[in-house]
Protein backbone atom coordinates (compact mmCIF):
# COMPACT_ATOMS: atom_id res chain seq x y z
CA UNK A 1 0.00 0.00 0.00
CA UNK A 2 0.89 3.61 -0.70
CA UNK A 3 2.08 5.72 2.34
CA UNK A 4 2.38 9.36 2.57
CA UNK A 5 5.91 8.82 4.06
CA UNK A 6 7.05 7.42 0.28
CA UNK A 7 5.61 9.91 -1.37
CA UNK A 8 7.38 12.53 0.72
CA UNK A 9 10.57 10.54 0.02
CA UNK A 10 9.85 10.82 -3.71
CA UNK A 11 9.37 14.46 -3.43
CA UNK A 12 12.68 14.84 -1.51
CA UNK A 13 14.19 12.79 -4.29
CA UNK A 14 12.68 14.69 -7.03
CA UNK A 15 13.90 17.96 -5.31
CA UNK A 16 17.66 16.95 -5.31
CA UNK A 17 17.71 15.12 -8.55
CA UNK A 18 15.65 18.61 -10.07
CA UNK A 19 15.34 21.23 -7.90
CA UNK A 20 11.89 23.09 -7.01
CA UNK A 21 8.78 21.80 -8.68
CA UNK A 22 7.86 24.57 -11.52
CA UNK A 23 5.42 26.97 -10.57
CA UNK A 24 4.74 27.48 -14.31
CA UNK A 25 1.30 25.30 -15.25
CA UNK A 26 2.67 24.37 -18.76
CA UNK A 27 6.08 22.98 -17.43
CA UNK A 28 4.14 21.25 -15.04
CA UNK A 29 1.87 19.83 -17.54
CA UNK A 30 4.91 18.44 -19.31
CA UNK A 31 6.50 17.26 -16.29
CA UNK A 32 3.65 14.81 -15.17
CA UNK A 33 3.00 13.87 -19.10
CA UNK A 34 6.67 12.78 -19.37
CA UNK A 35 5.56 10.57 -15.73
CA UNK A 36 2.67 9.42 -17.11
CA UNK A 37 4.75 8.17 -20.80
CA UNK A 38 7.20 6.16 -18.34
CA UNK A 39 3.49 4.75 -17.17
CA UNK A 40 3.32 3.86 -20.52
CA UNK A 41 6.24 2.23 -20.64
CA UNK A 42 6.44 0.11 -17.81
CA UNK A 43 3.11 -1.40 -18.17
CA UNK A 44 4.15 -2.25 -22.04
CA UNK A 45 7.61 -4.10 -20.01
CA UNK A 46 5.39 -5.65 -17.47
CA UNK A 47 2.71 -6.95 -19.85
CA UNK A 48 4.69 -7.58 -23.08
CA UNK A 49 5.49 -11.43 -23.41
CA UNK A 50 4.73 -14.15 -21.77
CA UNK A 51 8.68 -15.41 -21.57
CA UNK A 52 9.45 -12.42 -19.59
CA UNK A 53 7.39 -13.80 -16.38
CA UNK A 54 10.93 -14.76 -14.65
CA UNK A 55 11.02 -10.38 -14.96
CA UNK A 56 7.81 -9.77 -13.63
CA UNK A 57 8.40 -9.12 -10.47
CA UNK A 58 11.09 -6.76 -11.92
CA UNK A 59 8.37 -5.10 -14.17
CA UNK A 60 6.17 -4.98 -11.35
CA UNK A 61 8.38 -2.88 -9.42
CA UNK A 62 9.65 -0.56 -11.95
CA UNK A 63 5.50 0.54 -12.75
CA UNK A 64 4.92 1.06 -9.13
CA UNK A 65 8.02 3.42 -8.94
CA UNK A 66 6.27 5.14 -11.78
CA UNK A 67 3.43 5.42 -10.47
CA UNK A 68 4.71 6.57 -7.21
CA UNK A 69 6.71 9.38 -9.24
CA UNK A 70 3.45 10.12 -10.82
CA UNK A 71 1.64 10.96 -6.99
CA UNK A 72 4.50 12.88 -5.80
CA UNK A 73 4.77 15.27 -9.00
CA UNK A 74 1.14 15.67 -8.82
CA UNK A 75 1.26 16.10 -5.07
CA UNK A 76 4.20 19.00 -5.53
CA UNK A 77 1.91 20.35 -8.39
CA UNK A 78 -1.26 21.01 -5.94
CA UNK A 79 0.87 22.05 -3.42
CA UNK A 80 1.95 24.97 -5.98
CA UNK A 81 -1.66 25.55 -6.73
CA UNK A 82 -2.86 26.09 -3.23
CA UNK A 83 0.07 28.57 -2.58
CA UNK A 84 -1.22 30.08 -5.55
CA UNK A 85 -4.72 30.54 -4.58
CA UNK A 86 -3.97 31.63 -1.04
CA UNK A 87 -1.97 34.15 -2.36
CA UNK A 88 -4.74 35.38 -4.74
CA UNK A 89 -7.05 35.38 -1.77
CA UNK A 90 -4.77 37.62 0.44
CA UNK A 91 -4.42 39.84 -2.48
CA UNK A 92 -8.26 40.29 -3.37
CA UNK A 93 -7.87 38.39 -6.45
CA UNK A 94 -10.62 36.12 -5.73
């Protein structure tokens, strides 16, 4: 099961490997599409031929680091959104 505390260690990851999560929408866009195409990917490994079962677990793995890559870029990009908001709220924008 998914736990908060490996999606924080993602994000930490993320942060060192990349730096800040963009605060620009487009470059965030792109960010989680290029997640989502190593989605792509990984299910095509884990579900491609049958000889490759002796990889599964392998395969297996791999998505589910995707996947959890995929919740912690979306996670950093609502983050940015809320700061966003809050800050259109204290300026009257809203």
């Amino acid at each position: 099961m998914l736990t908060e505390k490996e999606v924080v260690q993602e994000i930490k990851r993320a942060k060192l490997r990349h730096g800040p999560f963009p605060r620009d929408m487009i470059r965030s866009y792109v960010l989680l599409s290029e997640e989502v195409g190593e989605v792509a990917r990984a299910v095509a490994e884990t579900t491609r031929l049958p000889r490759l079962n002796a990889r599964r677990p392998t395969h297996l793995n791999d998505l589910r680091e995707e996947l959890v890559q995929c919740v912690a870029v979306i996670s950093m990009w609502v983050a940015n959104l809320d700061v966003e908001r809050e800050r259109d709220e204290r300026e009257g924008r809203v």
